[in-house]
N, C-alpha and C. Protein backbone atom coordinates (compact mmCIF):
# COMPACT_ATOMS: atom_id res chain seq x y z
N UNK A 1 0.84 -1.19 0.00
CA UNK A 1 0.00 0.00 0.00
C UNK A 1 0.88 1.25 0.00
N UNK A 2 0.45 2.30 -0.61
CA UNK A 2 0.95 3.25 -0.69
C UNK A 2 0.69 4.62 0.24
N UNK A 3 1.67 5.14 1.16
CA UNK A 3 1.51 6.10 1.90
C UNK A 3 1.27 7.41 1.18
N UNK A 4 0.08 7.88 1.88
CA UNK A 4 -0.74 9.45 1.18
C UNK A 4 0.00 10.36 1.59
N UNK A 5 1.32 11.17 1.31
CA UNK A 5 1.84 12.08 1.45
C UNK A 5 1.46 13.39 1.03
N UNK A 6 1.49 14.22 1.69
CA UNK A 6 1.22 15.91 1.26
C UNK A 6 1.47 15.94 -0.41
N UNK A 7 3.03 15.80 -0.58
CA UNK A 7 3.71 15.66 -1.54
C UNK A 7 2.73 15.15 -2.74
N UNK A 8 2.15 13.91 -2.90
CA UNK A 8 1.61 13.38 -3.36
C UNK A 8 0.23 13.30 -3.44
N UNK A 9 -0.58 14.19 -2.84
CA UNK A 9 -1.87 14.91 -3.04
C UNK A 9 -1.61 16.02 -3.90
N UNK A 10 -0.38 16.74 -3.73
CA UNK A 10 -0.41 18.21 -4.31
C UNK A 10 -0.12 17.15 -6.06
N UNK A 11 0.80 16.60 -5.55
CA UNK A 11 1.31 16.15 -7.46
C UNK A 11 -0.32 15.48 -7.95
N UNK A 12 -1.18 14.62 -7.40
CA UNK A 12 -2.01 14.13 -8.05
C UNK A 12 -3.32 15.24 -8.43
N UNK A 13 -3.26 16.48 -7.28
CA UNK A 13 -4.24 17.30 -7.69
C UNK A 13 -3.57 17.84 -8.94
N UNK A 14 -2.26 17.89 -9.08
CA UNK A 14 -2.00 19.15 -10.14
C UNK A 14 -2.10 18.44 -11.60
N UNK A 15 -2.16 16.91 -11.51
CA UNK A 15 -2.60 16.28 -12.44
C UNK A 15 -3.99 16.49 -12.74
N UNK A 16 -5.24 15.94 -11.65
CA UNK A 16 -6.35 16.27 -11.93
C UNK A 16 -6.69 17.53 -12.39
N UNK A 17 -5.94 18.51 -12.18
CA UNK A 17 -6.22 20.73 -12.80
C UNK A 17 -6.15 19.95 -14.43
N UNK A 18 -5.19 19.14 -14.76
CA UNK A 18 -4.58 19.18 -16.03
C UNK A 18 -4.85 17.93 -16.90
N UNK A 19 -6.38 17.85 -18.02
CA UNK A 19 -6.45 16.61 -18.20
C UNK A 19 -5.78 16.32 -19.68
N UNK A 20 -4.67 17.05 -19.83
CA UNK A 20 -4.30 17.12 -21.25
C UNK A 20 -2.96 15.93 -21.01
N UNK A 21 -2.67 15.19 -20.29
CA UNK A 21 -2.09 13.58 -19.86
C UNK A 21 -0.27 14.57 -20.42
N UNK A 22 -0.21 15.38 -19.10
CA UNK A 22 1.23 16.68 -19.27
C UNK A 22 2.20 15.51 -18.85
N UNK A 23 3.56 16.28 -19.16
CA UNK A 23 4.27 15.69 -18.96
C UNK A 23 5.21 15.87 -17.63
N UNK A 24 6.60 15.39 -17.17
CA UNK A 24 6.92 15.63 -15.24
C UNK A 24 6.92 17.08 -15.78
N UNK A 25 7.65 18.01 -16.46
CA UNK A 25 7.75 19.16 -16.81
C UNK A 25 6.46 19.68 -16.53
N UNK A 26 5.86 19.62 -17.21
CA UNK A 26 4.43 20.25 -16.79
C UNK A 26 3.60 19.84 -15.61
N UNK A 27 3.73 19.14 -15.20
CA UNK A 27 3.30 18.69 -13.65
C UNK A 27 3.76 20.00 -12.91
N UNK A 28 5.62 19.77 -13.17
CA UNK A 28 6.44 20.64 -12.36
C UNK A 28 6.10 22.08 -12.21
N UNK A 29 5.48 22.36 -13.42
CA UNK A 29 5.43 24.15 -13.32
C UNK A 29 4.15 24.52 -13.02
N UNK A 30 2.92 23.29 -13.14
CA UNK A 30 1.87 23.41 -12.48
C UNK A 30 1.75 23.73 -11.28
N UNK A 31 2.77 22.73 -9.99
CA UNK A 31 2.97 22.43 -8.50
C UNK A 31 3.64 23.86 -8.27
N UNK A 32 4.76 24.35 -8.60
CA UNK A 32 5.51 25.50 -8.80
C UNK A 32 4.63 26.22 -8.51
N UNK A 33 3.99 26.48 -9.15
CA UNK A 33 2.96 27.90 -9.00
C UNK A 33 2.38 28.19 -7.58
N UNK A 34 2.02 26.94 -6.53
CA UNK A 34 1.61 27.08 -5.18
C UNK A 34 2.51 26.57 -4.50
N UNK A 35 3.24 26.00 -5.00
CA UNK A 35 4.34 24.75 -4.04
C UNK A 35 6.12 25.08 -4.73
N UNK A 36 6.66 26.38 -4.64
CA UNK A 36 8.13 26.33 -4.71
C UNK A 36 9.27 25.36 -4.30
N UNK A 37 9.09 24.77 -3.20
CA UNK A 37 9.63 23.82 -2.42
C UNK A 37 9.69 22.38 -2.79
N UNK A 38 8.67 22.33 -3.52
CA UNK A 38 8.84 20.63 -4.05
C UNK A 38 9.59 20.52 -4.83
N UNK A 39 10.54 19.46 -4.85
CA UNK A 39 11.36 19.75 -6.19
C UNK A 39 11.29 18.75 -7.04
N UNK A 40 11.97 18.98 -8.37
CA UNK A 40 11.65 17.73 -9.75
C UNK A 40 11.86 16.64 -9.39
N UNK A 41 12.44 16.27 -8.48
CA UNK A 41 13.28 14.57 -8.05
C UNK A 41 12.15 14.18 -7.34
N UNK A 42 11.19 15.35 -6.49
CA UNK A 42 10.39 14.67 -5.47
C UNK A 42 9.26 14.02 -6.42
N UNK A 43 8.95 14.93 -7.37
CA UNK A 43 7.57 14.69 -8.36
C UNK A 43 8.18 13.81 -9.23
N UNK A 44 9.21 13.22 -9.92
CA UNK A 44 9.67 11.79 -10.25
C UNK A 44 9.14 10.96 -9.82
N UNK A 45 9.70 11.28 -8.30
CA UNK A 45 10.08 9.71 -7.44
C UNK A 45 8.45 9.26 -7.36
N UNK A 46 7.50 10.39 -6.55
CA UNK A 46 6.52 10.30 -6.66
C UNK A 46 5.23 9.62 -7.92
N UNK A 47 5.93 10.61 -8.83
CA UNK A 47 4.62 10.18 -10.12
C UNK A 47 5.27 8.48 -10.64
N UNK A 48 6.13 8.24 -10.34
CA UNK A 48 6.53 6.68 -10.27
C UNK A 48 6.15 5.87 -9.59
N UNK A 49 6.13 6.28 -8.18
CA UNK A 49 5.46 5.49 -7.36
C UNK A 49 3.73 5.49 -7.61
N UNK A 50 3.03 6.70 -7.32
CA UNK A 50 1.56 6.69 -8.09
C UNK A 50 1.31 5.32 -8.86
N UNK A 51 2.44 5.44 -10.24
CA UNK A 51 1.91 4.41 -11.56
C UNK A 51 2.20 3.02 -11.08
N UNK A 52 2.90 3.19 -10.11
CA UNK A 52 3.40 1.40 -10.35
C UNK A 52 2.48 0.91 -9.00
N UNK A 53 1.84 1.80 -8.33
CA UNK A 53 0.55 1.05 -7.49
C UNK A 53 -0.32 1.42 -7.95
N UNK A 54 -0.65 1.93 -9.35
CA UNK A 54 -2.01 2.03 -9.86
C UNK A 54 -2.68 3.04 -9.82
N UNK A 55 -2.26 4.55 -8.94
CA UNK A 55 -3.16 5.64 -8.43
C UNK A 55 -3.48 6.30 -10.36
N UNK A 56 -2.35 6.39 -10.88
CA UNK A 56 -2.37 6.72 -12.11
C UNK A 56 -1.05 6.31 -13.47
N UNK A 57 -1.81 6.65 -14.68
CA UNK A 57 -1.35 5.74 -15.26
C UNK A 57 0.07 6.45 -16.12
N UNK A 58 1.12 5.69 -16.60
CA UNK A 58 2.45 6.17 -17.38
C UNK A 58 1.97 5.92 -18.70
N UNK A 59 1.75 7.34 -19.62
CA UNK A 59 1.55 7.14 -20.79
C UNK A 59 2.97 7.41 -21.82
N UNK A 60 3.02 6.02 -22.40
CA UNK A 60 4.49 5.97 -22.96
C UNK A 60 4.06 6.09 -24.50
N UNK A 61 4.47 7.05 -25.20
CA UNK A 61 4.20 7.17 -26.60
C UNK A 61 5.71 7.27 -27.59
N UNK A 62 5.96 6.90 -28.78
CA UNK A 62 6.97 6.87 -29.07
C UNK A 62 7.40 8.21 -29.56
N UNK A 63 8.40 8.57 -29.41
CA UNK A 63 9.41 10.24 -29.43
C UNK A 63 8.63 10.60 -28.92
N UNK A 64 7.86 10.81 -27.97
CA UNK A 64 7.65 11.60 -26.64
C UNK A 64 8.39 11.33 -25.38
N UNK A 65 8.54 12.58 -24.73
CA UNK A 65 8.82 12.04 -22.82
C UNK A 65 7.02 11.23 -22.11
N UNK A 66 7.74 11.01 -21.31
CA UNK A 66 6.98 9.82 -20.70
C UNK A 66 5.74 10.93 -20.17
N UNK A 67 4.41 10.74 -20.10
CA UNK A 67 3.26 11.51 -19.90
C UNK A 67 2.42 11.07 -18.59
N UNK A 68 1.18 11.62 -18.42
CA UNK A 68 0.86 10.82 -16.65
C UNK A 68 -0.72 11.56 -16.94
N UNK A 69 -1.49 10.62 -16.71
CA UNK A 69 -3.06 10.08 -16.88
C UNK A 69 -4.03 9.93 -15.61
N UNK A 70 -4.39 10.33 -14.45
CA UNK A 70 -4.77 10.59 -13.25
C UNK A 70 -6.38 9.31 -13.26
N UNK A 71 -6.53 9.09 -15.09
CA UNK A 71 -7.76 8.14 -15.42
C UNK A 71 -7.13 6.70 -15.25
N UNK A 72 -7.29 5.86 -14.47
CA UNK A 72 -6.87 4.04 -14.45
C UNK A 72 -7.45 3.56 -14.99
N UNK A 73 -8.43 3.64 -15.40
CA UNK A 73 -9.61 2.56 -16.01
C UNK A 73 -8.65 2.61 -17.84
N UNK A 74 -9.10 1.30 -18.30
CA UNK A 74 -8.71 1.18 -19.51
C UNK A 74 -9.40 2.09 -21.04
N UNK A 75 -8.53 2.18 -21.56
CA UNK A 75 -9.30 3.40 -22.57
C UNK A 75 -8.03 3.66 -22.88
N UNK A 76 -7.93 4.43 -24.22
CA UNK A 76 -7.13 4.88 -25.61
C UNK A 76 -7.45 6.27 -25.79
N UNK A 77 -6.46 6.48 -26.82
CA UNK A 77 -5.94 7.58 -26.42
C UNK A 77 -5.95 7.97 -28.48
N UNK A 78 -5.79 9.90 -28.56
CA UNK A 78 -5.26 10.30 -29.86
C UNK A 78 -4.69 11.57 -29.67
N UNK A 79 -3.71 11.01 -30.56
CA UNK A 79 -2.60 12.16 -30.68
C UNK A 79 -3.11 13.10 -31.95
N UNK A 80 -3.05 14.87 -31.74
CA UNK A 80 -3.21 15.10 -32.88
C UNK A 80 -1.78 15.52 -33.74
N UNK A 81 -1.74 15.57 -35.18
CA UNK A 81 -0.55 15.00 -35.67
C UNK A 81 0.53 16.51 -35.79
N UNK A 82 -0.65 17.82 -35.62
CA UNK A 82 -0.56 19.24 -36.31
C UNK A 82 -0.38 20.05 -34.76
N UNK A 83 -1.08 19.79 -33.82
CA UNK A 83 -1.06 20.82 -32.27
C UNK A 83 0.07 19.51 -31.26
N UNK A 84 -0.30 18.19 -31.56
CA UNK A 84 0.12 17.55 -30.90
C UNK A 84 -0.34 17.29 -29.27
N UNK A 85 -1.76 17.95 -29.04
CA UNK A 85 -2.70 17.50 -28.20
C UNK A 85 -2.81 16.13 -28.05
N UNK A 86 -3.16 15.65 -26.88
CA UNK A 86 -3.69 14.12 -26.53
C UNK A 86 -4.79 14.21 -25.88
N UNK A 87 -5.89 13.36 -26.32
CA UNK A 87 -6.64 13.16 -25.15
C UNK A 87 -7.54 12.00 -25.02
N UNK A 88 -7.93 11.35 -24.37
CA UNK A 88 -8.74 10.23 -24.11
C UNK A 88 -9.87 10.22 -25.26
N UNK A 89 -10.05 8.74 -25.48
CA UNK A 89 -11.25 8.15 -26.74
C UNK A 89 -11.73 7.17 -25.90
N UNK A 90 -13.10 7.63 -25.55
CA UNK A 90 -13.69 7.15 -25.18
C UNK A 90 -14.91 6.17 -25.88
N UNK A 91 -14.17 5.06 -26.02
CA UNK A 91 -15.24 3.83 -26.47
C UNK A 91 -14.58 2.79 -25.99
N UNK A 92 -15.49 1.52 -26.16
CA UNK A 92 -15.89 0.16 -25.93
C UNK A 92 -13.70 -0.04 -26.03
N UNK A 93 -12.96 -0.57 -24.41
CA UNK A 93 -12.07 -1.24 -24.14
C UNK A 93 -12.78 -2.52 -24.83
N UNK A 94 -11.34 -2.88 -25.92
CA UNK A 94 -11.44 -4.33 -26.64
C UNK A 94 -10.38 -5.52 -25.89
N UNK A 95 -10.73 -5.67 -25.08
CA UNK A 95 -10.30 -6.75 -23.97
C UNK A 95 -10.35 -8.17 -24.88
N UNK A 96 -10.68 -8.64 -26.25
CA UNK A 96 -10.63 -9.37 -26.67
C UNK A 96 -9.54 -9.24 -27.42
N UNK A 97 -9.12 -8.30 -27.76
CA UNK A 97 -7.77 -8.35 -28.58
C UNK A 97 -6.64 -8.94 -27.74
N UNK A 98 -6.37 -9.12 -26.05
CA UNK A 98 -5.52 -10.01 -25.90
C UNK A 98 -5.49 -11.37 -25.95
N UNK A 99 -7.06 -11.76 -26.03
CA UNK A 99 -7.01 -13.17 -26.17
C UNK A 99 -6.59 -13.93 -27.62
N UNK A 100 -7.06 -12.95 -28.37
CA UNK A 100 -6.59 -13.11 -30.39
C UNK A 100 -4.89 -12.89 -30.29
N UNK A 101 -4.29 -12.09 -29.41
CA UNK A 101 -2.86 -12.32 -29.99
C UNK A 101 -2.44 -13.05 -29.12
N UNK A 102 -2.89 -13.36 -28.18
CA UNK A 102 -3.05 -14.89 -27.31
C UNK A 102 -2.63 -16.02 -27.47
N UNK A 103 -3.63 -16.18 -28.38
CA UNK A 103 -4.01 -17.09 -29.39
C UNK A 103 -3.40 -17.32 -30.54
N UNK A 104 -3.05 -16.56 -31.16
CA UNK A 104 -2.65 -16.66 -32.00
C UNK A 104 -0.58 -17.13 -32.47
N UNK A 105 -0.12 -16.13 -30.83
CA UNK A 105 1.05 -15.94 -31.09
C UNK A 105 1.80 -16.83 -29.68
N UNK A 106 1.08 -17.44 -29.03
CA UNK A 106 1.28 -17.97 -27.72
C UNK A 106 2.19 -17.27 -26.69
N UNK A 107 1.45 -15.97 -26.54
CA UNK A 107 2.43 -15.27 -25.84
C UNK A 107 1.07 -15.06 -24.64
N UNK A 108 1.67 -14.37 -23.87
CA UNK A 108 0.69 -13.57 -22.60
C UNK A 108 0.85 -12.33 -23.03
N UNK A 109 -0.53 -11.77 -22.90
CA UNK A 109 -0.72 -10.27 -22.91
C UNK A 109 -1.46 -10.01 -21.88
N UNK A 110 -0.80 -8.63 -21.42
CA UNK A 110 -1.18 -8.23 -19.55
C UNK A 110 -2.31 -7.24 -20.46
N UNK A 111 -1.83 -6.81 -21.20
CA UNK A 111 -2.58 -5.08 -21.54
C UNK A 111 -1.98 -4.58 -22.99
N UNK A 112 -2.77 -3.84 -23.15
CA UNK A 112 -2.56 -3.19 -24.51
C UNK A 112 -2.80 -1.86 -24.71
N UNK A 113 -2.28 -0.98 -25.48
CA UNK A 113 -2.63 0.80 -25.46
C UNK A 113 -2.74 0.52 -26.81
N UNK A 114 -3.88 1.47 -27.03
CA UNK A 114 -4.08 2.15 -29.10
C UNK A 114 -3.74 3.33 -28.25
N UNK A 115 -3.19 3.93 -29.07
CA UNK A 115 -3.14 5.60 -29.42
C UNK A 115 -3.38 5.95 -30.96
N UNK A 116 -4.60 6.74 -31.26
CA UNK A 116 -4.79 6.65 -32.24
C UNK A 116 -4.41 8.73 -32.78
N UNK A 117 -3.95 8.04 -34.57
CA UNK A 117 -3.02 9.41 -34.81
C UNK A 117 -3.91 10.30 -35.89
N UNK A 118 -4.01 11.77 -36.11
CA UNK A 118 -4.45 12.03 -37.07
C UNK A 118 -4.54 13.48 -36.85
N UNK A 119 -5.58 14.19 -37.24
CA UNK A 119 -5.82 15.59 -37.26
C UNK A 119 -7.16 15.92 -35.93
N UNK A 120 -6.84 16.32 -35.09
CA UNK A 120 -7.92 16.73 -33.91
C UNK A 120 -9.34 17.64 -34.66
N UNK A 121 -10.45 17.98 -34.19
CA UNK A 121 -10.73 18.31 -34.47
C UNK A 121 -11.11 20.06 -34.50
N UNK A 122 -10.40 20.79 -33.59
CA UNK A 122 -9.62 22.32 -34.03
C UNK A 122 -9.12 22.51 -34.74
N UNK A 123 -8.02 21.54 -35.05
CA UNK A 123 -7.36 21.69 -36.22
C UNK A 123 -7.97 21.64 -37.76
N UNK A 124 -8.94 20.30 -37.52
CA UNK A 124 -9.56 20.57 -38.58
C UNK A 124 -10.41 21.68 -39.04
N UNK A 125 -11.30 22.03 -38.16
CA UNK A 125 -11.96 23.36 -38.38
C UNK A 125 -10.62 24.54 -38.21
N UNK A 126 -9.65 24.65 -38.09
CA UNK A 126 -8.54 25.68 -38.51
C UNK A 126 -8.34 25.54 -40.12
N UNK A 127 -8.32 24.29 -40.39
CA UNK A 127 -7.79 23.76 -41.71
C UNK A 127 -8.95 24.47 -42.63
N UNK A 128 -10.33 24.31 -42.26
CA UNK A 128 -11.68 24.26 -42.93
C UNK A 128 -11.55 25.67 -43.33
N UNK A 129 -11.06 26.41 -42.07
CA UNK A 129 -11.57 28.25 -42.34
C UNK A 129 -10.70 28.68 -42.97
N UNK A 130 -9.19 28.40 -43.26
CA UNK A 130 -8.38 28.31 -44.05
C UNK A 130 -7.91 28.05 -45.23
N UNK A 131 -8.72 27.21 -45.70
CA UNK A 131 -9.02 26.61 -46.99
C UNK A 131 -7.50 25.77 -47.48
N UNK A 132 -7.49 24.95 -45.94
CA UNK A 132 -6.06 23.86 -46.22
C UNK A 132 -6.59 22.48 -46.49
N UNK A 133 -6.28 21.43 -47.15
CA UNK A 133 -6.92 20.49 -47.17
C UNK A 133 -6.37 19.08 -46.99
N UNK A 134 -4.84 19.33 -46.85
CA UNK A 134 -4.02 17.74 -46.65
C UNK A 134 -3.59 17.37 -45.09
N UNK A 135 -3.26 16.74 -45.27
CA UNK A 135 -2.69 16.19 -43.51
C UNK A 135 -1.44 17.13 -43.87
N UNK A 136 -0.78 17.28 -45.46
CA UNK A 136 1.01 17.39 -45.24
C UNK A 136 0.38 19.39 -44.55
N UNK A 137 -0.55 19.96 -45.20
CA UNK A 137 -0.68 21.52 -44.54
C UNK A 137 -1.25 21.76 -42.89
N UNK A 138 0.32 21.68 -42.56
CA UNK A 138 0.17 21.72 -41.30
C UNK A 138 -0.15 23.22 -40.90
N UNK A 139 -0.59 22.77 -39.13
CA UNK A 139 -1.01 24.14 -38.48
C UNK A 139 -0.04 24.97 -38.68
């Protein structure tokens, strides 16, 4: 079990202010703003400990720094490709897809992440009023 430290209320509230799944950097300058005294090593050690008992989750995306999700429950995620926003997609967890690569590949699967990639939809209505029309005309 994990001990409820001051420390670790302030880091998980400053997650909950922030549901855009920020990164320790942005945690950091969130806490900063009321909390000078905490420092980056504490909100590490901390947002590590959080993920690995479950309070919240490590979102690992590739060429990104490592990100932090205050939501546990299972659910996916989209990156947009132009602002580079993330945020939760909310539909039907496919809990059957570990049993198909299961199955298929005789391996164990604990869990699985989609992150799904494309154009958000600001962007698109930026694109619309703009009169841009490809993925390559970026924001």
């Amino acid at each position: 079990m994990i001990r409820n430290t001051v420390q670790r209320q302030i880091i998980q509230e400053a997650l909950k202010k922030n549901n855009t799944h920020p990164t320790v950097k942005e945690i950091c300058i969130e806490i900063y703003k009321d909390h000078p005294t905490i420092s980056k090593a504490t909100v590490y050690r901390n947002l590590s400990k959080l993920a690995e008992n479950s309070k919240i989750r490590k979102l690992l995306l590739p060429e990104e720094p490592e990100r932090y999700d205050d939501r546990i429950d299972q659910h996916y995620h989209f990156k947009c490709k132009n602002c580079g926003s993330i945020f939760d997609v909310d539909i039907e967890y496919l809990a059957g897809i570990n049993a198909a690569v299961q199955g298929k590949y005789g391996v164990q699967v604990d869990d699985h992440d989609v992150v799904f990639s494309g154009v958000c939809q600001k962007c698109n209505n930026w694109r619309r009023i703009n009169g841009l029309q490809n993925t390559s005309d970026r924001v």
